[in-house]
PDB file of N, CA and C in Angstrom:
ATOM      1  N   UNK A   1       0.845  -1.187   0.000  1.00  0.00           N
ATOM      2  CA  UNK A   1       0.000   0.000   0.000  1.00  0.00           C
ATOM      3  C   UNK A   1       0.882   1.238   0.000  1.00  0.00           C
ATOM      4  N   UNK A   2       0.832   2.335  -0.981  1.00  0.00           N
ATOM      5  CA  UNK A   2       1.738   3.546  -1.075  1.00  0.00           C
ATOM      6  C   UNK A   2       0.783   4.908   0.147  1.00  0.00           C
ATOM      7  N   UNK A   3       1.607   5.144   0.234  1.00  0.00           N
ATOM      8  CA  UNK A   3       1.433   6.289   1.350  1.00  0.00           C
ATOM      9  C   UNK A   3       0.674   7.440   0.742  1.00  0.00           C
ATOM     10  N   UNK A   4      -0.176   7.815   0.950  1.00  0.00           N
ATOM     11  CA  UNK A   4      -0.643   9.291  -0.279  1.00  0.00           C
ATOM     12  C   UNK A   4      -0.348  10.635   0.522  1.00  0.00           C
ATOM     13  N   UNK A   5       0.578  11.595   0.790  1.00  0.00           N
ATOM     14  CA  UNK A   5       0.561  12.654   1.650  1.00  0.00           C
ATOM     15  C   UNK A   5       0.727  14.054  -0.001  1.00  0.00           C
ATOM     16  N   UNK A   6       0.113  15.028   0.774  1.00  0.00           N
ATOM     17  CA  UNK A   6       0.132  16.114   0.029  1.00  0.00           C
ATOM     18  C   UNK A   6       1.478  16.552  -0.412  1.00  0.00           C
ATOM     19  N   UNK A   7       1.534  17.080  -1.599  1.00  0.00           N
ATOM     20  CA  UNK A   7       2.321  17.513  -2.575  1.00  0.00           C
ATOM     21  C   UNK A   7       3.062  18.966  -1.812  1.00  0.00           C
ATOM     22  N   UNK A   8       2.727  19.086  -0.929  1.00  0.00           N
ATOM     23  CA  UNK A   8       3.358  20.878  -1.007  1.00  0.00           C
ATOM     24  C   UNK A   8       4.941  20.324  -0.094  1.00  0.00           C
ATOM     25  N   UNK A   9       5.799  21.126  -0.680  1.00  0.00           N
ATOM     26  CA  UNK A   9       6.845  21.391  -0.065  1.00  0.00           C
ATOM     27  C   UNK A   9       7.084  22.632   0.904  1.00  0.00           C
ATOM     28  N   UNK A  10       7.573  21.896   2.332  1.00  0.00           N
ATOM     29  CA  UNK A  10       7.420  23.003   3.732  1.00  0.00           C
ATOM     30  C   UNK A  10       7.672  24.139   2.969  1.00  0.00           C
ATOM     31  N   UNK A  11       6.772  25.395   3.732  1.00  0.00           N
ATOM     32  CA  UNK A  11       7.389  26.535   3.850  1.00  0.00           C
ATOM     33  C   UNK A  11       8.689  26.756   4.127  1.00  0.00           C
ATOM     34  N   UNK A  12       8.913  26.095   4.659  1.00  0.00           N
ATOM     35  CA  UNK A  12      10.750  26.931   4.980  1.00  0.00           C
ATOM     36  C   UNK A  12      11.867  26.330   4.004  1.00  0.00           C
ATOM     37  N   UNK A  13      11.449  25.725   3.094  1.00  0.00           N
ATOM     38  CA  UNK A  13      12.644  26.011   1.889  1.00  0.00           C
ATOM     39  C   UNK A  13      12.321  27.534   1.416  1.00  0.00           C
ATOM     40  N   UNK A  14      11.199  27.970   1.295  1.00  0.00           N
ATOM     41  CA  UNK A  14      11.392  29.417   0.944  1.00  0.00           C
ATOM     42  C   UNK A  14      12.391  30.084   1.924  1.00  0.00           C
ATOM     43  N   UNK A  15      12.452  29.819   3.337  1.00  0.00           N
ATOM     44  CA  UNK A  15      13.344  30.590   3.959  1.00  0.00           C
ATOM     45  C   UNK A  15      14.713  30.254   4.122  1.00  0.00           C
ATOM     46  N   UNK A  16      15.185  28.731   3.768  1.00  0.00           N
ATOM     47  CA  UNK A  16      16.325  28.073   3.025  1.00  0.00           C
ATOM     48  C   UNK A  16      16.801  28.769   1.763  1.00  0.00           C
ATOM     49  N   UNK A  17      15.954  29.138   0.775  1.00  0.00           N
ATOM     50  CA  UNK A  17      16.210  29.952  -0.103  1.00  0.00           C
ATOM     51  C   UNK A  17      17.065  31.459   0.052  1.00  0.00           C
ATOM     52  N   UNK A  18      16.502  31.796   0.846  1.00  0.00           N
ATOM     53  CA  UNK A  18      16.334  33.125   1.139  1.00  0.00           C
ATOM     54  C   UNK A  18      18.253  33.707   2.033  1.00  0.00           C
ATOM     55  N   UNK A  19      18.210  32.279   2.918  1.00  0.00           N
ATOM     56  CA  UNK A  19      19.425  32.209   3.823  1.00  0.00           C
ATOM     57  C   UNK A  19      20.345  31.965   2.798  1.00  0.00           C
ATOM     58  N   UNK A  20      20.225  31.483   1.357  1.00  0.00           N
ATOM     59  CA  UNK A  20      21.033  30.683   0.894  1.00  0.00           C
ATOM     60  C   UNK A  20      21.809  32.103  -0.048  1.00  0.00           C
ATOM     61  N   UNK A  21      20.976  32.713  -0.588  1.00  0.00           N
ATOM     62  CA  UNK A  21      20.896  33.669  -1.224  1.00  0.00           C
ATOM     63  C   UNK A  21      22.072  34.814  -0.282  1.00  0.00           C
ATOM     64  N   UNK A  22      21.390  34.874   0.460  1.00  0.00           N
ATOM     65  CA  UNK A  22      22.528  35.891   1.570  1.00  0.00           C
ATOM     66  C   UNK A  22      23.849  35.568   1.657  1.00  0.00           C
ATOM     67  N   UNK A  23      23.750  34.274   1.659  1.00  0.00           N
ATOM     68  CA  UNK A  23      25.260  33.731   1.739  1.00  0.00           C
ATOM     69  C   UNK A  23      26.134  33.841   0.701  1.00  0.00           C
ATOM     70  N   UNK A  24      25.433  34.229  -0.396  1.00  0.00           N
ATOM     71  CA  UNK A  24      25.853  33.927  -1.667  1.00  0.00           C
ATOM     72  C   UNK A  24      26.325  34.981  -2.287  1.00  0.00           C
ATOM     73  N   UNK A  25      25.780  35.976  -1.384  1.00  0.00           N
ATOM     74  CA  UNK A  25      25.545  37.310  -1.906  1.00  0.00           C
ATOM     75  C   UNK A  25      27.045  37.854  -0.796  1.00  0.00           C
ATOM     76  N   UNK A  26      26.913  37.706   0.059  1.00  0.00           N
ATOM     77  CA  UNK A  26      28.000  37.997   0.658  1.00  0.00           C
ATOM     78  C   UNK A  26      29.366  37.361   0.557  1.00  0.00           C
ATOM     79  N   UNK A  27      28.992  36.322   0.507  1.00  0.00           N
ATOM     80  CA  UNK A  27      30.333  35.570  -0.018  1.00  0.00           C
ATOM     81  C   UNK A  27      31.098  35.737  -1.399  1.00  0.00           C
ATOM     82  N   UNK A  28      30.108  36.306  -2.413  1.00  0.00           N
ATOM     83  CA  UNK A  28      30.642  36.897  -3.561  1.00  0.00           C
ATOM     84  C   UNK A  28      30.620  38.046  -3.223  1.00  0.00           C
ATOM     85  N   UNK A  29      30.877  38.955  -2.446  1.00  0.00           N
ATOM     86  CA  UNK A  29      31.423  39.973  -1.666  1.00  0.00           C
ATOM     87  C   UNK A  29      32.754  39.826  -1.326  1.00  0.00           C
ATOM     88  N   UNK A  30      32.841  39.119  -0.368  1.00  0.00           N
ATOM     89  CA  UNK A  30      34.129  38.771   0.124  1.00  0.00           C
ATOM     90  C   UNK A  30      35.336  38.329  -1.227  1.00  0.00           C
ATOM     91  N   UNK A  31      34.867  37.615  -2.045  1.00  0.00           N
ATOM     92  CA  UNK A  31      35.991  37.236  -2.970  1.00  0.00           C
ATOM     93  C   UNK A  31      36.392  38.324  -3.875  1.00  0.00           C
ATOM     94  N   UNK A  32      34.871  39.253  -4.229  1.00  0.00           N
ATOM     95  CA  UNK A  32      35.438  40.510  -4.742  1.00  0.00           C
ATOM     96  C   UNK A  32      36.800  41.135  -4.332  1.00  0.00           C
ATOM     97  N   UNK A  33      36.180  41.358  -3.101  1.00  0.00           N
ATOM     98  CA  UNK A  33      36.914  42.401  -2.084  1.00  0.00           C
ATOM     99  C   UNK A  33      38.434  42.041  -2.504  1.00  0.00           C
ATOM    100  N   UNK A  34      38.275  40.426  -1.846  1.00  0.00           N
ATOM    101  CA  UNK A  34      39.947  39.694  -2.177  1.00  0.00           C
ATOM    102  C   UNK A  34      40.347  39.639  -3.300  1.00  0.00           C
ATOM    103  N   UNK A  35      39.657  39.762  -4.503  1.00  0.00           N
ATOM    104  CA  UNK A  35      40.696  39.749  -5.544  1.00  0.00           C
ATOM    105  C   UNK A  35      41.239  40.675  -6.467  1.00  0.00           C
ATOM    106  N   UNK A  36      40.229  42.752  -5.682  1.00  0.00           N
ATOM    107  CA  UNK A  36      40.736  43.770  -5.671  1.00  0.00           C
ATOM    108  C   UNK A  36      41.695  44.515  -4.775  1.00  0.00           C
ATOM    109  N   UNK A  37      41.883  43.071  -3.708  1.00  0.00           N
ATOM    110  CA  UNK A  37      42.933  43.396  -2.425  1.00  0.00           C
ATOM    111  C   UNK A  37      42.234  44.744  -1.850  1.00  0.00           C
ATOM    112  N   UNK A  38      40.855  44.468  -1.658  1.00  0.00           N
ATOM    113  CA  UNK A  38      40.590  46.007  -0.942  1.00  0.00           C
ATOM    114  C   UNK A  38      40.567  44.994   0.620  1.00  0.00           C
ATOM    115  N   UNK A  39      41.266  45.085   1.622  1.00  0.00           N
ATOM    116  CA  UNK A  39      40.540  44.806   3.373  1.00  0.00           C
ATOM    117  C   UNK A  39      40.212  46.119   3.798  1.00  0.00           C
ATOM    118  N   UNK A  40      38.832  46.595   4.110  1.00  0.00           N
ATOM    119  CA  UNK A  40      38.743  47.591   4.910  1.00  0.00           C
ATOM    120  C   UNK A  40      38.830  46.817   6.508  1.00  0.00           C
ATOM    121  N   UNK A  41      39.058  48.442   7.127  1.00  0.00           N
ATOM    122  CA  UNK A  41      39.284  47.880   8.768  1.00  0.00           C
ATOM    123  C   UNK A  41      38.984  47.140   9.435  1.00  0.00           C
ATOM    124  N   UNK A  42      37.396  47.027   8.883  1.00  0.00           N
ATOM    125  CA  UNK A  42      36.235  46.686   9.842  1.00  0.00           C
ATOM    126  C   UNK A  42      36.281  44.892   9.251  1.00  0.00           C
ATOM    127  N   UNK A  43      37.262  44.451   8.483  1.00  0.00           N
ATOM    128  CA  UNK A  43      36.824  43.262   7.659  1.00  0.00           C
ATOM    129  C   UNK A  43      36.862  41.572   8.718  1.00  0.00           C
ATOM    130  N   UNK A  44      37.786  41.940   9.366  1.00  0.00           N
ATOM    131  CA  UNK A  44      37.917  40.896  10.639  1.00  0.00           C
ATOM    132  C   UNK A  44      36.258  40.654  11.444  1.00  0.00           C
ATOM    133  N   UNK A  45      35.594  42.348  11.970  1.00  0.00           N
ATOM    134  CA  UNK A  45      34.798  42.409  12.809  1.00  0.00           C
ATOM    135  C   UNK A  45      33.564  41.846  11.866  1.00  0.00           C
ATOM    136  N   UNK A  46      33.559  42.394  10.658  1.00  0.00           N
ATOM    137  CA  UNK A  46      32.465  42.226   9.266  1.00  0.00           C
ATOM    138  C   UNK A  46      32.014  40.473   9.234  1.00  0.00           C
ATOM    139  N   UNK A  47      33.630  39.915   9.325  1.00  0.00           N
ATOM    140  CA  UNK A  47      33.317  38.286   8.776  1.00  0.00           C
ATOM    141  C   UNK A  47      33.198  37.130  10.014  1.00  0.00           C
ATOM    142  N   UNK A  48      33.628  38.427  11.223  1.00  0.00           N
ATOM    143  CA  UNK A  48      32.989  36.991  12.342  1.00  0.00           C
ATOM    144  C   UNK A  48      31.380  37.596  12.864  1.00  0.00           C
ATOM    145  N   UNK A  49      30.904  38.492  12.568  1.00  0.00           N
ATOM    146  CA  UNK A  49      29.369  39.121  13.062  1.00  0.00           C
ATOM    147  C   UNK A  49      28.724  38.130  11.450  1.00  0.00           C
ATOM    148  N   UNK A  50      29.058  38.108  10.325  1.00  0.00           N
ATOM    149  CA  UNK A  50      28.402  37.475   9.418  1.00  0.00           C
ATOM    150  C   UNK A  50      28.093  36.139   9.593  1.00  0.00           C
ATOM    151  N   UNK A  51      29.441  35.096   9.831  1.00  0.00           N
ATOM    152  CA  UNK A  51      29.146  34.448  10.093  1.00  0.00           C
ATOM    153  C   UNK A  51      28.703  33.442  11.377  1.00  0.00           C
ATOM    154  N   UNK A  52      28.492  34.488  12.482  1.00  0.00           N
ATOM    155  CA  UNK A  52      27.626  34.214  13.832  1.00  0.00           C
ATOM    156  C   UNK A  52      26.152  33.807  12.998  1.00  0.00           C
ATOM    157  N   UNK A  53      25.917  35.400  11.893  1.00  0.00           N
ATOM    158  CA  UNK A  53      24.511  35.575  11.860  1.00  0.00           C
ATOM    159  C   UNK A  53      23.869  34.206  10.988  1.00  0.00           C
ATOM    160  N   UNK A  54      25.219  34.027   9.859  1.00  0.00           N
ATOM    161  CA  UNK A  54      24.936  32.811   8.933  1.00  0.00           C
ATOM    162  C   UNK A  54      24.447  31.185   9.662  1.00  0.00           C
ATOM    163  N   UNK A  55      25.254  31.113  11.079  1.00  0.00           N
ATOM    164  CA  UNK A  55      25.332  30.024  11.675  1.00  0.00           C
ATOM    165  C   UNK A  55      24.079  30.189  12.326  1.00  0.00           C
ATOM    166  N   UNK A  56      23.466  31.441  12.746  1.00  0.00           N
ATOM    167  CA  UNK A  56      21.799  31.331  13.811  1.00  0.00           C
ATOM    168  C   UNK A  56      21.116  31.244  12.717  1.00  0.00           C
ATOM    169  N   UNK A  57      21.003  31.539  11.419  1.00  0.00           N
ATOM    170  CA  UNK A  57      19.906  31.341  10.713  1.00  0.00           C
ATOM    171  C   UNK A  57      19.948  30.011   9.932  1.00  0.00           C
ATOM    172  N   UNK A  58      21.045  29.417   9.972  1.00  0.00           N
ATOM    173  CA  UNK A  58      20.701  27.451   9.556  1.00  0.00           C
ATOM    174  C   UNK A  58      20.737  27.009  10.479  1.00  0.00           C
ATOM    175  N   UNK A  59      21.115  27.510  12.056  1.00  0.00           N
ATOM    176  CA  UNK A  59      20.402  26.481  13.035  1.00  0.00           C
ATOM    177  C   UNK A  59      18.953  26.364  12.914  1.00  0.00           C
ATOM    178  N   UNK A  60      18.894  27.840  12.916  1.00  0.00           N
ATOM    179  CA  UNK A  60      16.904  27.919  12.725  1.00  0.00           C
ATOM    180  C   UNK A  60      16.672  27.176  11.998  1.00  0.00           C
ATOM    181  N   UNK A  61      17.088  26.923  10.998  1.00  0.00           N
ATOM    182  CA  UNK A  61      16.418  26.536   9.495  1.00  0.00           C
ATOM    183  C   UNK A  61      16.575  24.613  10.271  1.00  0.00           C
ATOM    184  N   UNK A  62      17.498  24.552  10.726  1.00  0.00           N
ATOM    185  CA  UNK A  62      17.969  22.876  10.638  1.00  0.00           C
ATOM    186  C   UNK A  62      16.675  22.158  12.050  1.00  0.00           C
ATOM    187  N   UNK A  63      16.382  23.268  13.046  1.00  0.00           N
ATOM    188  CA  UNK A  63      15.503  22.645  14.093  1.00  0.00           C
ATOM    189  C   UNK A  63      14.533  22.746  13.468  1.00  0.00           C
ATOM    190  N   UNK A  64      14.444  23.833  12.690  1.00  0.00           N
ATOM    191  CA  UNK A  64      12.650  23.704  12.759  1.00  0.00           C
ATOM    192  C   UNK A  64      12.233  23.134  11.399  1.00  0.00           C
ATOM    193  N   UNK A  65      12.873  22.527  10.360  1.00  0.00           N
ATOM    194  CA  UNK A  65      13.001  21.223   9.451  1.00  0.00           C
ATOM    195  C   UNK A  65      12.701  19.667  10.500  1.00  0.00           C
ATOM    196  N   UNK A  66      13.419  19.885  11.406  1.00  0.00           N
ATOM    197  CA  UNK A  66      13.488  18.456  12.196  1.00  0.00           C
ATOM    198  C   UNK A  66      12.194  18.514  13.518  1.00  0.00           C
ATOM    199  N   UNK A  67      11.685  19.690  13.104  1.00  0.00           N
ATOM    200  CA  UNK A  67      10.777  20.118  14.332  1.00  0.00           C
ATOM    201  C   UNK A  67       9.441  18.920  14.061  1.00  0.00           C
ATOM    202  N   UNK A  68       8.496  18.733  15.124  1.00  0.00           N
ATOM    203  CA  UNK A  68       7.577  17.933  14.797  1.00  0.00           C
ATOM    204  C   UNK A  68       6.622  18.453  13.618  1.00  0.00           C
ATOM    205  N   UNK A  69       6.093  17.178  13.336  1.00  0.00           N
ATOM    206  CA  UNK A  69       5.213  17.749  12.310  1.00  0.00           C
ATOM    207  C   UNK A  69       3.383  17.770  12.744  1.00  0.00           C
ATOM    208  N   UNK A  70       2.922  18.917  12.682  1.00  0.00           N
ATOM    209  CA  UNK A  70       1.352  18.828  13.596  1.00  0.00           C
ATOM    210  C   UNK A  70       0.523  18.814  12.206  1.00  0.00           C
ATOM    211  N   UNK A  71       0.617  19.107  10.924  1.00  0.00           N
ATOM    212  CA  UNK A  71      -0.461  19.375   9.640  1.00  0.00           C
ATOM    213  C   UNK A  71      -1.401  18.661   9.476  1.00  0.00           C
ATOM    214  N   UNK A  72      -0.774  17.637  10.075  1.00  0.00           N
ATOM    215  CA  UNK A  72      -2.453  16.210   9.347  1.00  0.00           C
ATOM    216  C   UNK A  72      -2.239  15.807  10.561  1.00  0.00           C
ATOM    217  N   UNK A  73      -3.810  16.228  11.497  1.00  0.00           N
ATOM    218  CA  UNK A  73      -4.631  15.919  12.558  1.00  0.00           C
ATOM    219  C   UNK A  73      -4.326  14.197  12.896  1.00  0.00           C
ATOM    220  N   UNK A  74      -4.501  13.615  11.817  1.00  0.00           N
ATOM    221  CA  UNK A  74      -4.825  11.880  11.266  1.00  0.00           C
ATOM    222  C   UNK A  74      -3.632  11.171  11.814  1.00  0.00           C
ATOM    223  N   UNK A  75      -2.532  11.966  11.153  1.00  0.00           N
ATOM    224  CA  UNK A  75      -1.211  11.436  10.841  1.00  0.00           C
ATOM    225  C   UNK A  75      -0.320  12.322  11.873  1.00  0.00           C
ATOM    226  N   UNK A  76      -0.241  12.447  13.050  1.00  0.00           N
ATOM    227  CA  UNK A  76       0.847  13.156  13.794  1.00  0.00           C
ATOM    228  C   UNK A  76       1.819  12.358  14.380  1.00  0.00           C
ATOM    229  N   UNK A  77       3.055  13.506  13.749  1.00  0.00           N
ATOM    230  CA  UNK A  77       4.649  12.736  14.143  1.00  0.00           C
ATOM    231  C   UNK A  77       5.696  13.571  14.959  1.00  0.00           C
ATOM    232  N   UNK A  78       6.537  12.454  15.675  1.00  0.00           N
ATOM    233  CA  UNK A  78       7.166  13.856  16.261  1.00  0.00           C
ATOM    234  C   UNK A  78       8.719  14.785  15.526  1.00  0.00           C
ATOM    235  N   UNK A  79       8.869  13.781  14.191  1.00  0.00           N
ATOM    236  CA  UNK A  79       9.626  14.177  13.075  1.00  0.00           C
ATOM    237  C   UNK A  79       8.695  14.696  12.015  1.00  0.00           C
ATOM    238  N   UNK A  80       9.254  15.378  11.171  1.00  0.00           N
ATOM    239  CA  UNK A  80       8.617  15.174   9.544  1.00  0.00           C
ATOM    240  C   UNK A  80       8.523  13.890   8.903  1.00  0.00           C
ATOM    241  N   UNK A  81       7.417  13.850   8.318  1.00  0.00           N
ATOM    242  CA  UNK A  81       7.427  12.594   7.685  1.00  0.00           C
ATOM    243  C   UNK A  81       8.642  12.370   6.535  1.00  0.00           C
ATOM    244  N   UNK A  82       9.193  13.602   6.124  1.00  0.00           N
ATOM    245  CA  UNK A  82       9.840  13.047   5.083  1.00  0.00           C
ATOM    246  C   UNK A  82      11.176  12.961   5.484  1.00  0.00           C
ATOM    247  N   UNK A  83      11.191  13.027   6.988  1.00  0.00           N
ATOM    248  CA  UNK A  83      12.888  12.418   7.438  1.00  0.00           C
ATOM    249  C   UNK A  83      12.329  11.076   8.087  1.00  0.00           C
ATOM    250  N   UNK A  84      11.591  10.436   8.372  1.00  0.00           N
ATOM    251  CA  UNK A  84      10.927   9.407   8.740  1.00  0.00           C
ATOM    252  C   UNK A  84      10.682   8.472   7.826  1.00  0.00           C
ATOM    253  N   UNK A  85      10.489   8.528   6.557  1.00  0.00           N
ATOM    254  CA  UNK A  85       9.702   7.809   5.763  1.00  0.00           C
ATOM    255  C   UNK A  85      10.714   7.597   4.580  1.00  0.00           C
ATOM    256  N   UNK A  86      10.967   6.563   4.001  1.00  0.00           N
ATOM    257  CA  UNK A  86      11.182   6.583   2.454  1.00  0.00           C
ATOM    258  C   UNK A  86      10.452   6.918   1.661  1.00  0.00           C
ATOM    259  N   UNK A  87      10.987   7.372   0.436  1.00  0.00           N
ATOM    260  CA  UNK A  87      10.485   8.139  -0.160  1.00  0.00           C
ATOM    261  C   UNK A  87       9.872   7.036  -1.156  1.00  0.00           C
ATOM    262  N   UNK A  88      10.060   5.649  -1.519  1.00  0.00           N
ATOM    263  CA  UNK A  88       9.382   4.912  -1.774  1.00  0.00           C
ATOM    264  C   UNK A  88       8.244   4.134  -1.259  1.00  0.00           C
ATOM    265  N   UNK A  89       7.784   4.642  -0.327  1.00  0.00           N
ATOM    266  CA  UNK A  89       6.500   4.422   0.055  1.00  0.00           C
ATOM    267  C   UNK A  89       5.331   5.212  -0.351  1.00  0.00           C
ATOM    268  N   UNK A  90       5.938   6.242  -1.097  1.00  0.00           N
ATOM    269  CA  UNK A  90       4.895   7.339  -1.539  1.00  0.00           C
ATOM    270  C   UNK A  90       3.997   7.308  -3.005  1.00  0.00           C
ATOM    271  N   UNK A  91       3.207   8.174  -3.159  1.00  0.00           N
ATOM    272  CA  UNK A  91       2.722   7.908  -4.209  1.00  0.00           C
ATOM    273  C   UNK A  91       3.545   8.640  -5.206  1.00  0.00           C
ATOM    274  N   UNK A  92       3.613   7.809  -6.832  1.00  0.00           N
ATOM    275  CA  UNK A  92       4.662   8.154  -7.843  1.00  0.00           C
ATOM    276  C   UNK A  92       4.588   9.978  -7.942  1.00  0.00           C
ATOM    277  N   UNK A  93       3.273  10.769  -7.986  1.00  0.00           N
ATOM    278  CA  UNK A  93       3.530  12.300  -8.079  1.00  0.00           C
ATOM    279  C   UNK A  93       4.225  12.625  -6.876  1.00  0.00           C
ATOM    280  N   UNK A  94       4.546  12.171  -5.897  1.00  0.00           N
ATOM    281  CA  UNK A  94       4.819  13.412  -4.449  1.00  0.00           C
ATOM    282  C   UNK A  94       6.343  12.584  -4.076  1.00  0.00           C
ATOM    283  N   UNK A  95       6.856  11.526  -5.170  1.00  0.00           N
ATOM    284  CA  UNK A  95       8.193  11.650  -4.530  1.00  0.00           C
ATOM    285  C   UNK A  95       9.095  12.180  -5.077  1.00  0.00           C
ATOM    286  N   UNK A  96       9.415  13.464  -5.689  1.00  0.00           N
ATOM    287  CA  UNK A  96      10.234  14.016  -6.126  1.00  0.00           C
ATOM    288  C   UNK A  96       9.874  15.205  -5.285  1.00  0.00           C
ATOM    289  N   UNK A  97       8.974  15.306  -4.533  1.00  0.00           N
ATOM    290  CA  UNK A  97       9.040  16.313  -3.322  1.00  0.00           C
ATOM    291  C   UNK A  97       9.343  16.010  -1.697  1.00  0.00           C
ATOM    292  N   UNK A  98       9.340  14.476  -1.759  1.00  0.00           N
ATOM    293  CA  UNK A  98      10.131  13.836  -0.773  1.00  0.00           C
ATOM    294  C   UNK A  98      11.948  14.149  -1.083  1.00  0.00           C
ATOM    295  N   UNK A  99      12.348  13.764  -1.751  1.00  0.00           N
ATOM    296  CA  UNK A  99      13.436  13.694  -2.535  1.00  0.00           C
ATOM    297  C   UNK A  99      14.078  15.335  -2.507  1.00  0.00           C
ATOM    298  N   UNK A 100      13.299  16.664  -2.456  1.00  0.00           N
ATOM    299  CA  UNK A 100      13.657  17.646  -2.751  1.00  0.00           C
ATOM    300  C   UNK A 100      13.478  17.664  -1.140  1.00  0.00           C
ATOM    301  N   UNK A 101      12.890  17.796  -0.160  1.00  0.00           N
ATOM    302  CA  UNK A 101      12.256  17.569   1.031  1.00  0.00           C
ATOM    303  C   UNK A 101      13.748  17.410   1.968  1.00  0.00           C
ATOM    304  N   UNK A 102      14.343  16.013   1.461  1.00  0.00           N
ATOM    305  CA  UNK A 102      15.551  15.579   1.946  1.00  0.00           C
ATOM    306  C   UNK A 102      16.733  16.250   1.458  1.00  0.00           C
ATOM    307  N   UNK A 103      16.414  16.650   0.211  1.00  0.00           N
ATOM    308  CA  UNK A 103      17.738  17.110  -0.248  1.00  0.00           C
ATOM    309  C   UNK A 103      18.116  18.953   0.457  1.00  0.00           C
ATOM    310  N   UNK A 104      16.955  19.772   0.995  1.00  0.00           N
ATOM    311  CA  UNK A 104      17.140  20.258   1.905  1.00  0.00           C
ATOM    312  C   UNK A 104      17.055  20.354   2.859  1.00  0.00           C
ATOM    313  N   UNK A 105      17.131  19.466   3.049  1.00  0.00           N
ATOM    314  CA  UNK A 105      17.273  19.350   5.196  1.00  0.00           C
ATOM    315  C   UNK A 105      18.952  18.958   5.093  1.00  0.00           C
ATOM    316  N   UNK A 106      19.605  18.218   4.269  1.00  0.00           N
ATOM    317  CA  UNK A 106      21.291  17.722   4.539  1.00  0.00           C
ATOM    318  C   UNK A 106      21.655  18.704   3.674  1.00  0.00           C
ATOM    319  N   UNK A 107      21.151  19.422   2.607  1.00  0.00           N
ATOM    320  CA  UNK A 107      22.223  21.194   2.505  1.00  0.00           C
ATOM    321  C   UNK A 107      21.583  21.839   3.762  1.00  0.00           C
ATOM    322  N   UNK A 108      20.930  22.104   4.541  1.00  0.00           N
ATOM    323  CA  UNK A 108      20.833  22.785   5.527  1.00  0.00           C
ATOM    324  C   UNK A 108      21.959  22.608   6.512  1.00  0.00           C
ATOM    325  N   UNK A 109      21.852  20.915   7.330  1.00  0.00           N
ATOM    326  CA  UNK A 109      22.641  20.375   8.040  1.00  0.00           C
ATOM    327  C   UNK A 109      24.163  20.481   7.593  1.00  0.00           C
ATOM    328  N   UNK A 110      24.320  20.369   6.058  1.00  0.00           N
ATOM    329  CA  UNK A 110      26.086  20.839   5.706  1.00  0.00           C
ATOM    330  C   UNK A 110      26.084  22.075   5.403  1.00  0.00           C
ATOM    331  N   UNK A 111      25.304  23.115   5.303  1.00  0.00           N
ATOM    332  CA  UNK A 111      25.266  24.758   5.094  1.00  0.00           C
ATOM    333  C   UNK A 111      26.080  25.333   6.901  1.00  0.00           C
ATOM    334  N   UNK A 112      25.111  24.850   7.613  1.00  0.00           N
ATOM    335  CA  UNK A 112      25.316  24.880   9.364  1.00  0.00           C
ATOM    336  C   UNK A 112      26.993  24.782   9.646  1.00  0.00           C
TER     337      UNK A 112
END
């Protein structure tokens, strides 16, 4: 018997997105900087306050991925189902959102 759970992927890859983007954005900052040899003063204080802030926002992202899941009344877990479950138990449309599901929760956990 295949598992049938809804198609939507959590909200918080949008905010995985979002963290990912920052990083990306700053970090192609930083290489600029280095490969016009500009260090301003502040660049020591700049890259350990960044990456404090980088490290609190994929903890966030990594607990509350692993946080319980309350959505389906029916079905309550104290993981997500899709760190719980293979993704072959599902029905053929919703496992490539299992699959995307997992594949950000371990870039989260190796982003961290």
């Amino acid at each position: 018997m295949r598992l049938l759970i809804s198609p939507e992927v959590p909200s918080l890859s949008e905010s995985n997105l979002a963290i990912s983007v920052l990083a990306t954005t700053v970090c192609s900052l930083r290489i600029a900087l280095a490969y016009f040899n500009i260090t301003p003063g502040f660049s020591h204080l700049f890259s350990a306050m960044n990456d404090m802030l980088l490290s609190g926002f994929w903890m966030y992202s990594v607990t509350a991925q692993s946080s319980s899941d309350l959505t389906d009344p029916d079905h309550l877990s104290v993981r997500p189902w899709y760190l719980e479950k293979s993704c072959s138990i599902l029905d053929e449309n919703v496992v490539e959102v299992c699959i995307l599901a997992k594949a950000c929760f371990a870039f989260s956990v190796l982003s961290l």
